[in-house]
Protein backbone atom coordinates (compact mmCIF):
# COMPACT_ATOMS: atom_id res chain seq x y z
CA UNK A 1 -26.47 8.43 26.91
CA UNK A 2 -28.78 8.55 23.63
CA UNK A 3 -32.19 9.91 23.41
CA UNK A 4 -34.35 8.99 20.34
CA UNK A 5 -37.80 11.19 20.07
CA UNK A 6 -39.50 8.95 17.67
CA UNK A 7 -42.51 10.27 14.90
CA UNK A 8 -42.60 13.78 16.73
CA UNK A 9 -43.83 16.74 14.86
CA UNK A 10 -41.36 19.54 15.01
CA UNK A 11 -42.76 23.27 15.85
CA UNK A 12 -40.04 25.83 15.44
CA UNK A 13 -40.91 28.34 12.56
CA UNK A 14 -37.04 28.37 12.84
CA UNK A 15 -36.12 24.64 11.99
CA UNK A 16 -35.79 23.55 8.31
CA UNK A 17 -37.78 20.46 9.41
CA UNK A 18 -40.56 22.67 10.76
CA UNK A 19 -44.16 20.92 10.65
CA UNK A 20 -42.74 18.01 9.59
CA UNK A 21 -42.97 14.30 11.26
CA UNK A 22 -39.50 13.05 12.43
CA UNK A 23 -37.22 11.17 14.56
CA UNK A 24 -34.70 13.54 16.73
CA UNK A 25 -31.51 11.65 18.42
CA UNK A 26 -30.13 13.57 21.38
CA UNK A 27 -26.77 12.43 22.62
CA UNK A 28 -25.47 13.98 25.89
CA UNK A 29 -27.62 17.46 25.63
CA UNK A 30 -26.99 17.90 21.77
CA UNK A 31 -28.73 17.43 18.94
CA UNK A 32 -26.86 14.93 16.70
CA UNK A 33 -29.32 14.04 13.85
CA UNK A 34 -32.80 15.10 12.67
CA UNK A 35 -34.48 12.90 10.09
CA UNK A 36 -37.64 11.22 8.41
CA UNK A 37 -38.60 8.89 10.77
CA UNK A 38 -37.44 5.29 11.13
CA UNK A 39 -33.80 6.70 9.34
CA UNK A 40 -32.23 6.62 13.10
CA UNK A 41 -30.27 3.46 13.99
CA UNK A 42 -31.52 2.65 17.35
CA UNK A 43 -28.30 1.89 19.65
CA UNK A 44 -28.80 -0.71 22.40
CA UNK A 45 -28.36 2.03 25.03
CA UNK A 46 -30.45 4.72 23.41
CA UNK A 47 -33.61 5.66 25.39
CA UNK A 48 -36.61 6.13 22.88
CA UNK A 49 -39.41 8.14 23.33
CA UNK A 50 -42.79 7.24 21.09
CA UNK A 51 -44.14 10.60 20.29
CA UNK A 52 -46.66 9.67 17.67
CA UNK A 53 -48.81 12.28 17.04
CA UNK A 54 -47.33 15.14 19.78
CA UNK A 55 -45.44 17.95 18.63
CA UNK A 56 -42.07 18.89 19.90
CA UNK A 57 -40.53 22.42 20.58
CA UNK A 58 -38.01 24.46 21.75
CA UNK A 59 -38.32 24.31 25.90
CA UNK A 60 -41.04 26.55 27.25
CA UNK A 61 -40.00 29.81 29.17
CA UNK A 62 -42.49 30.87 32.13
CA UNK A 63 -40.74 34.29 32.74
CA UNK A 64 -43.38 35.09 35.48
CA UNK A 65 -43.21 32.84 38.31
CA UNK A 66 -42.52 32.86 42.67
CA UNK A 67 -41.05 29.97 43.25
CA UNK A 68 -38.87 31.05 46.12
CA UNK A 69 -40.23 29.84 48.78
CA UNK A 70 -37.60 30.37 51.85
CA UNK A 71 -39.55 34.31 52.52
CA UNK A 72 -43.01 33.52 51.93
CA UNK A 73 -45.76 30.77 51.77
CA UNK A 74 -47.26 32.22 48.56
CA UNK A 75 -44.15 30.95 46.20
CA UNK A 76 -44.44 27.30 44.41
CA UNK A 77 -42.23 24.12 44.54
CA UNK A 78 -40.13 25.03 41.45
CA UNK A 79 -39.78 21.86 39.69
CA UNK A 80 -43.42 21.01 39.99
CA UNK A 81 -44.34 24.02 38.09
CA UNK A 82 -41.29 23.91 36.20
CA UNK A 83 -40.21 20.04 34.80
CA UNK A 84 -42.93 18.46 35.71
CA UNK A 85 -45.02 20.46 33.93
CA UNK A 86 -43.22 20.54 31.11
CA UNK A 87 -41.10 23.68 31.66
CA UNK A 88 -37.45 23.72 31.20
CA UNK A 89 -36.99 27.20 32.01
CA UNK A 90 -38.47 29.50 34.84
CA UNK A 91 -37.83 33.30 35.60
CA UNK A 92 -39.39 33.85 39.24
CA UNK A 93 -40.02 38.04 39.14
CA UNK A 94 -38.97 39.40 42.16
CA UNK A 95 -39.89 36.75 45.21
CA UNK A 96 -36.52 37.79 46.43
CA UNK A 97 -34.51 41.14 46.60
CA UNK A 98 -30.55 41.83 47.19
CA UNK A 99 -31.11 40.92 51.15
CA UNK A 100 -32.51 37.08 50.23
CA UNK A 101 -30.79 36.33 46.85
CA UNK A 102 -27.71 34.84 47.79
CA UNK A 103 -30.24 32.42 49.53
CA UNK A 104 -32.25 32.26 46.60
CA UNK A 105 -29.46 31.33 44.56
CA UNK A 106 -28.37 28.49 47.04
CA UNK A 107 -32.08 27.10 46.66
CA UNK A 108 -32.72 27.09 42.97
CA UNK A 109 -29.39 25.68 42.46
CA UNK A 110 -30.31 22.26 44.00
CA UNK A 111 -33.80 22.25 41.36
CA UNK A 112 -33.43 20.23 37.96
CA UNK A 113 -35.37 23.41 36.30
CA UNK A 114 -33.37 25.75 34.69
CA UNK A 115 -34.00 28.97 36.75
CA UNK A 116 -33.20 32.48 37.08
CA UNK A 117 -34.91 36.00 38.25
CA UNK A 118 -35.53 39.57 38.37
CA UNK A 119 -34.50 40.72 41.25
CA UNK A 120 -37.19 42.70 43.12
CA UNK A 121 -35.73 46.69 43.68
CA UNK A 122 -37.03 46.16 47.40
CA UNK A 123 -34.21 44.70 49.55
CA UNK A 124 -36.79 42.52 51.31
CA UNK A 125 -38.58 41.43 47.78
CA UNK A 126 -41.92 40.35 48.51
CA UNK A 127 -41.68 39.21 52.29
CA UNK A 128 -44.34 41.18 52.96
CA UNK A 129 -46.55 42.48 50.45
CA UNK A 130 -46.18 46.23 50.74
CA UNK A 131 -42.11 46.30 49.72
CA UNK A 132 -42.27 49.62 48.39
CA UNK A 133 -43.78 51.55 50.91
CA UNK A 134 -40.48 52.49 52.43
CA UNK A 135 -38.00 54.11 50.23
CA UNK A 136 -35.52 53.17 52.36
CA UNK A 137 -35.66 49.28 51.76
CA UNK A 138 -34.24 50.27 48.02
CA UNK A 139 -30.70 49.99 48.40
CA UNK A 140 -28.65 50.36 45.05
CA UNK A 141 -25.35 49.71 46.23
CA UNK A 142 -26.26 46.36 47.65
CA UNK A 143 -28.36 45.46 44.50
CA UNK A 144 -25.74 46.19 42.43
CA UNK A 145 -23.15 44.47 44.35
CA UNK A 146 -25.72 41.24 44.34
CA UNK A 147 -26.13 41.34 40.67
CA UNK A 148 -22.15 41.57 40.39
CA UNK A 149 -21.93 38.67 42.47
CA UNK A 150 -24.95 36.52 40.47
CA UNK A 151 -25.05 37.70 36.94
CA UNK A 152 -25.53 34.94 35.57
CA UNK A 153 -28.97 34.81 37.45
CA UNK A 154 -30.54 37.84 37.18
CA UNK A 155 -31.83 38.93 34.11
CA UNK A 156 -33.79 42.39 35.52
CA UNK A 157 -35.30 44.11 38.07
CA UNK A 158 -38.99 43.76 39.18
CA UNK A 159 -40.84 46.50 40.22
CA UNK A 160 -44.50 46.07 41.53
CA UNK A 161 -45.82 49.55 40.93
CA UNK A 162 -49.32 49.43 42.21
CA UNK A 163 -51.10 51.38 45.36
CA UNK A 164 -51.12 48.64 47.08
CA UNK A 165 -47.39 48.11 47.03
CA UNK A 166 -45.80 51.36 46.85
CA UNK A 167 -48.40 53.56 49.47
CA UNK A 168 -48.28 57.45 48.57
CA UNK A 169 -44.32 56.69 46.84
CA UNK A 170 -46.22 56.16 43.63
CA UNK A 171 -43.62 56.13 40.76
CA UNK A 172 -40.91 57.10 42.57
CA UNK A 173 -39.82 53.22 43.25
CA UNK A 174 -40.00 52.93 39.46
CA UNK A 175 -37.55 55.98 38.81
CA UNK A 176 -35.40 54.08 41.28
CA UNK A 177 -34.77 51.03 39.56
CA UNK A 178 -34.95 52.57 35.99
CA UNK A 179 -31.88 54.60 37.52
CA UNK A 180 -30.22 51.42 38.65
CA UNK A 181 -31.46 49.51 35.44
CA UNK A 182 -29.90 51.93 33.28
CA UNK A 183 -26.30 51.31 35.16
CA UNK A 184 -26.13 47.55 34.66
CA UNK A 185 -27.84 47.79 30.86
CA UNK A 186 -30.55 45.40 32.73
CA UNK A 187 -34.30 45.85 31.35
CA UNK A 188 -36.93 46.08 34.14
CA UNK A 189 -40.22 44.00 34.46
CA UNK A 190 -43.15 45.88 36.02
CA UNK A 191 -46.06 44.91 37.63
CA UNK A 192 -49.11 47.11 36.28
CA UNK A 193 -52.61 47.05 38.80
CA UNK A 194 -54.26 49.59 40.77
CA UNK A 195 -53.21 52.94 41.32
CA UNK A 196 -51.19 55.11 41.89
CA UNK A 197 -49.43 55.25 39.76
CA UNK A 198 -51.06 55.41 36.91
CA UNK A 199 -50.83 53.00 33.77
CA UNK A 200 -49.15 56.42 31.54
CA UNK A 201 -46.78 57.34 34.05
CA UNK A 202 -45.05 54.13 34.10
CA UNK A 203 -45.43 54.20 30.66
CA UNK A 204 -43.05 57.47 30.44
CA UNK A 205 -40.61 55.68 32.64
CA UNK A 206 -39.61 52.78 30.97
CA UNK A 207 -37.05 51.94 27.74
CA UNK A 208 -36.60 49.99 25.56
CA UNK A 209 -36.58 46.14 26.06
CA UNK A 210 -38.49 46.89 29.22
CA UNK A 211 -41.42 44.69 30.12
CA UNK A 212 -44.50 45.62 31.39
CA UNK A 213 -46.82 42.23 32.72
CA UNK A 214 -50.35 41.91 33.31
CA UNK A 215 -50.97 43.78 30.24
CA UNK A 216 -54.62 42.50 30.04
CA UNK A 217 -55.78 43.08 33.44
CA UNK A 218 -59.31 43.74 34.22
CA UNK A 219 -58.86 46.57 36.74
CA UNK A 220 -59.60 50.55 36.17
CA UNK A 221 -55.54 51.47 35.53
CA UNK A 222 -55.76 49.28 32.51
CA UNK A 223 -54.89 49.50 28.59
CA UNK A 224 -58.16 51.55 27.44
CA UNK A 225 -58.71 55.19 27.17
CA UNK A 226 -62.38 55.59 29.05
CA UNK A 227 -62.89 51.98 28.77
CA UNK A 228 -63.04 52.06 25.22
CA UNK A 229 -60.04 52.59 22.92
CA UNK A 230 -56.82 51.71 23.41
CA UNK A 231 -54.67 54.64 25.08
CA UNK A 232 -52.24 56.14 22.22
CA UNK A 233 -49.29 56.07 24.64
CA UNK A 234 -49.76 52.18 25.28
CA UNK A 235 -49.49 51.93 21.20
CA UNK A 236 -46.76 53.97 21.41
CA UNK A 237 -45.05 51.88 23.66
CA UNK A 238 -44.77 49.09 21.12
CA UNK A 239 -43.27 51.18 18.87
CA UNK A 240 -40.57 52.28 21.06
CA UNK A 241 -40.09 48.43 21.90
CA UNK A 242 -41.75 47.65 25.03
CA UNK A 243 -42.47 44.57 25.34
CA UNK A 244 -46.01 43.22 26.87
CA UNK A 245 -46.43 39.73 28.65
CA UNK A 246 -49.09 38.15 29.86
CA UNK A 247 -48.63 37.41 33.63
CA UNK A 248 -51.79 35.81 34.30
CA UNK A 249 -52.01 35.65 37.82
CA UNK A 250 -54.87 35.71 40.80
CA UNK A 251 -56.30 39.22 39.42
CA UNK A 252 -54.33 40.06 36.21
CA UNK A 253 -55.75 38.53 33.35
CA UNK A 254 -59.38 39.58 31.90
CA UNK A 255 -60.42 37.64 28.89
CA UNK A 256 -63.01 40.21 27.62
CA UNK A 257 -60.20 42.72 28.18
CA UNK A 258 -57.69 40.79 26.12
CA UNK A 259 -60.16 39.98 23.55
CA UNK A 260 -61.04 43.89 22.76
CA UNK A 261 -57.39 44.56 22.64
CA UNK A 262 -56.58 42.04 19.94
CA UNK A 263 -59.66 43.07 17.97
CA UNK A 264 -58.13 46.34 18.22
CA UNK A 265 -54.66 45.22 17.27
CA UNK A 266 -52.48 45.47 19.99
CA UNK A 267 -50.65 41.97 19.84
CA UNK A 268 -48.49 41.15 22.69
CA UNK A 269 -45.30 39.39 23.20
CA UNK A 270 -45.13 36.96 25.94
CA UNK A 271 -47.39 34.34 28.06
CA UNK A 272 -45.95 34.00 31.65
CA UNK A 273 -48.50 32.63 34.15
CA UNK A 274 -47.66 34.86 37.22
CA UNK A 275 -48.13 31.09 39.31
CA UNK A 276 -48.17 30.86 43.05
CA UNK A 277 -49.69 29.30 45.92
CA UNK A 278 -52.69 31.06 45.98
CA UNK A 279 -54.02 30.04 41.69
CA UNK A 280 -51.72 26.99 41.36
CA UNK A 281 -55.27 25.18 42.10
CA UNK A 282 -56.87 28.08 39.87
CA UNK A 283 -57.61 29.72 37.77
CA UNK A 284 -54.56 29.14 36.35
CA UNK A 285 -53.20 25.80 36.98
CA UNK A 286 -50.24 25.88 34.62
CA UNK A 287 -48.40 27.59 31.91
CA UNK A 288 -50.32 25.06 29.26
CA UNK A 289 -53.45 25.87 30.33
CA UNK A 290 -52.59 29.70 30.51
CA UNK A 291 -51.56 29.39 26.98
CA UNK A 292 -54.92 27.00 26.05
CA UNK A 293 -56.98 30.20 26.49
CA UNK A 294 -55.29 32.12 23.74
CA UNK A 295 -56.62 29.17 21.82
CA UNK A 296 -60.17 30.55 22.60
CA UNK A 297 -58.94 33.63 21.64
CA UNK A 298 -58.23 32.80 17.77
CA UNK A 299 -54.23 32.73 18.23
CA UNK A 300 -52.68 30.20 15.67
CA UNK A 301 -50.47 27.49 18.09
CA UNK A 302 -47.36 28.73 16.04
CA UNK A 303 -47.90 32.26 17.47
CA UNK A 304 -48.55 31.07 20.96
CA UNK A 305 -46.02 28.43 21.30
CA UNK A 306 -43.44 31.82 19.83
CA UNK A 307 -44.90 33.33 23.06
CA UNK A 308 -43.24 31.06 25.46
CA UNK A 309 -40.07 30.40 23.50
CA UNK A 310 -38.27 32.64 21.06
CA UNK A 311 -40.21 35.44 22.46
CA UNK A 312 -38.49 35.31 25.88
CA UNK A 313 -35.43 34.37 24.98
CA UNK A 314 -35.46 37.74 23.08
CA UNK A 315 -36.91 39.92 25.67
CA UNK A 316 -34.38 38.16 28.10
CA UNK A 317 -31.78 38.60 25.82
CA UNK A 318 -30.64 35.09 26.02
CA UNK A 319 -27.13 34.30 24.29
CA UNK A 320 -28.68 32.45 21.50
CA UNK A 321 -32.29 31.79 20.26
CA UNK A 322 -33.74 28.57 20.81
CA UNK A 323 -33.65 26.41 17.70
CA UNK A 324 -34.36 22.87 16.90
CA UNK A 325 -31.26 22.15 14.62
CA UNK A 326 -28.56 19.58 14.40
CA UNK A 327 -25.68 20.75 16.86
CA UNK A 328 -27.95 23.17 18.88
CA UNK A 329 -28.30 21.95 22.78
CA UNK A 330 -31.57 20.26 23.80
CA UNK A 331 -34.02 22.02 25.89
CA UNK A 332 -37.63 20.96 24.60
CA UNK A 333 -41.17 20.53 25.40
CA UNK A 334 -43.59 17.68 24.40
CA UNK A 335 -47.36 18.26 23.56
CA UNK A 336 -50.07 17.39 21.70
CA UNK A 337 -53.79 19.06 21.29
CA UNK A 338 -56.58 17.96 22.50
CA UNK A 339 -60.13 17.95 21.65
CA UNK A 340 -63.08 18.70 23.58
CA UNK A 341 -65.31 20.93 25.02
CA UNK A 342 -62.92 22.66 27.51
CA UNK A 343 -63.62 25.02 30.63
CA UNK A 344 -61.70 28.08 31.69
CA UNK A 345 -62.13 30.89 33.75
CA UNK A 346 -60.07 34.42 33.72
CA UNK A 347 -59.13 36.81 37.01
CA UNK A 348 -62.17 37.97 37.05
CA UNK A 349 -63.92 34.57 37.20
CA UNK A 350 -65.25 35.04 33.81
CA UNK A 351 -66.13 31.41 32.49
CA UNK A 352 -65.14 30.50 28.86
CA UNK A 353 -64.69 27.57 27.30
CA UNK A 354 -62.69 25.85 24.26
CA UNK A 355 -62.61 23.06 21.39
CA UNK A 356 -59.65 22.72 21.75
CA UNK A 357 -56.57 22.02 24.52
CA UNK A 358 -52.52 22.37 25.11
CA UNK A 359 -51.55 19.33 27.22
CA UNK A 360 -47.37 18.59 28.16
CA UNK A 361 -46.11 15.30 28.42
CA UNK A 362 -42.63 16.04 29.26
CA UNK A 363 -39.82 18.55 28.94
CA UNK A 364 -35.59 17.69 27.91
CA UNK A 365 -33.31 19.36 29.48
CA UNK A 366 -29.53 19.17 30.31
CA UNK A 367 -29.38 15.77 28.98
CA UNK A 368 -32.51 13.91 30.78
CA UNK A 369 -36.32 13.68 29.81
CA UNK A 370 -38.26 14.59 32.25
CA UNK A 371 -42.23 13.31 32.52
CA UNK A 372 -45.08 15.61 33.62
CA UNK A 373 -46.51 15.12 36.69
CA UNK A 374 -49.97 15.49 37.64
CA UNK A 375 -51.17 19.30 37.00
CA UNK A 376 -53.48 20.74 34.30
């Protein structure tokens, strides 16, 4: 089966045809021919797809999600959040840990959304919300047995190192998994809030390639030295190739917060929504309209649409880099902009509002298109 993506704009800094209005034939899940449009013979069992005035890109990566929802009520419907929201690819961070993965892995494998996780360093991952407060729920062998059993699904380990998670442990969870990290050359993604511990000791603990999300939350263990400056360690950090996402979440993303850090110049690297039950409905809806209030915050679409693709793949160290390019495989998103006057509101139910908005239409992937359904 053929499908032709007809008068699409193409946005992949990558692509030789970046910017530029085309038609894009897809047989099977490759890419056999990118041209000007209306240069595509139209076969009479091609499926086309009128795209006039949307953009096209590589398929969106939400590396923060819970979409596991055998252990707890909190975690999403995976395809809703994922396909039909025009998201090829999700990484849920940590929903599950060595006890529930095999189980986790039996229920992502029925979704049509490309899916895979970091496994949460508590056995129990987040069945309960306080995983960390006994030590003896970390058990390496079994982790490491899990990931030699999976590893083509796990792409870290999640640690949620905040008080309210880890009790009077503190760090030592953290020097756990950066122990077992180290041993299977796996980064680890962790969960910054309140402490202990605090924001520069988990700093100290972590390597290169290692993630730290919710790196613009509003709370008191966050990114500024006295509320002010930026901490020198946290611009160290980049330097030594730490890599900062987004993970929006109930209570981890403050727009004033991530405003004064840009104007300071700390950039970060990824968007990731952090989605579950309890902000599906708000505030953040969806990965598009996570990414719609970077918009409001001056970022050029090339650098935020970068944040959910090549970005990723990078920090996930996917095999190879998305690209729109003859002979590459298909995985794509379609969007378009619109305009408006456009409300928002942070995790700290700040209200903002935009010109200007990221809407999906639909998402290719392993050789079907698939629409967007409902959502924001």
């Amino acid at each position: 089966m053929s499908y032709i993506f007809k008068n699409t704009i193409i946005l992949d800094k990558k692509s030789l045809w970046h910017q530029q209005t085309v038609d894009i034939e897809i047989v099977n899940n490759t890419i056999t021919h990118i041209t000007k449009t209306g240069e595509i013979i139209v076969s009479p069992d091609s499926i086309v797809v009128d795209c006039k005035g949307k953009f096209i890109s590589n398929g969106w990566i939400d590396m923060h999600v819970h979409c596991y929802q055998a252990i707890t009520p909190l975690s999403t419907e995976a395809d809703r959040i994922g396909i039909h929201a025009g998201v090829p690819t999700l990484i849920d961070c940590g929903t599950a840990g060595s006890q529930d993965f095999e189980s986790f892995v039996e229920q992502m494998a029925t979704k049509k959304t490309d899916i895979k996780a970091f496994i949460n360093i508590s056995s129990i991952g987040i069945s309960v919300r306080t995983e960390l407060t006994n030590l003896d729920l970390i058990n390496e062998q079994e982790l490491i047995d899990i990931y030699h059993k999976f590893p083509n699904w796990i792409v870290g380990i999640k640690v949620r190192a905040s008080g309210s998670v880890v009790g009077k442990n503190g760090i030592i969870p953290l020097i756990q998994a950066q122990k077992i990290a180290r041993k299977l050359d796996l980064p680890i993604m962790v969960h910054i809030g309140n402490t202990p511990p605090d924001l520069l000791e988990i700093i100290s603990c972590l390597k290169k390639g290692d993630i730290i999300t919710h790196i613009y939350n509003g709370k008191a263990n966050n990114i500024f030295q006295n509320g002010e400056h930026i901490h020198a360690l946290v611009r160290k950090a980049v330097t030594d190739g730490i890599i900062f996402d987004v993970g929006h979440g109930t209570e981890s993303f403050s727009f004033e917060v991530a405003k004064r850090a840009l104007a300071q110049g700390l950039d970060f690297d990824t968007i990731s929504t952090d989605i579950y039950t309890q902000n599906l409905l708000g505030p953040v809806y969806s990965l598009a309209n996570v990414m719609s209030k970077f918009l409001c915050l001056d970022l050029s679409l090339e650098d935020i649409i970068d944040k959910v693709t090549t970005n990723p793949a990078r920090a996930l160290k996917f095999d190879d880099l998305p690209e729109i390019a003859v002979g590459k495989s298909a995985k794509l998103t379609l969007f378009d902009l619109q305009s408006g006057v456009f409300n928002f509101t942070d995790s700290q139910n700040f209200n903002f509002s935009g010109l200007t908005k990221i809407i999906t239409h639909g998402c290719f992937i392993d050789g079907q298109y698939y629409l967007v359904k409902g959502g924001i």
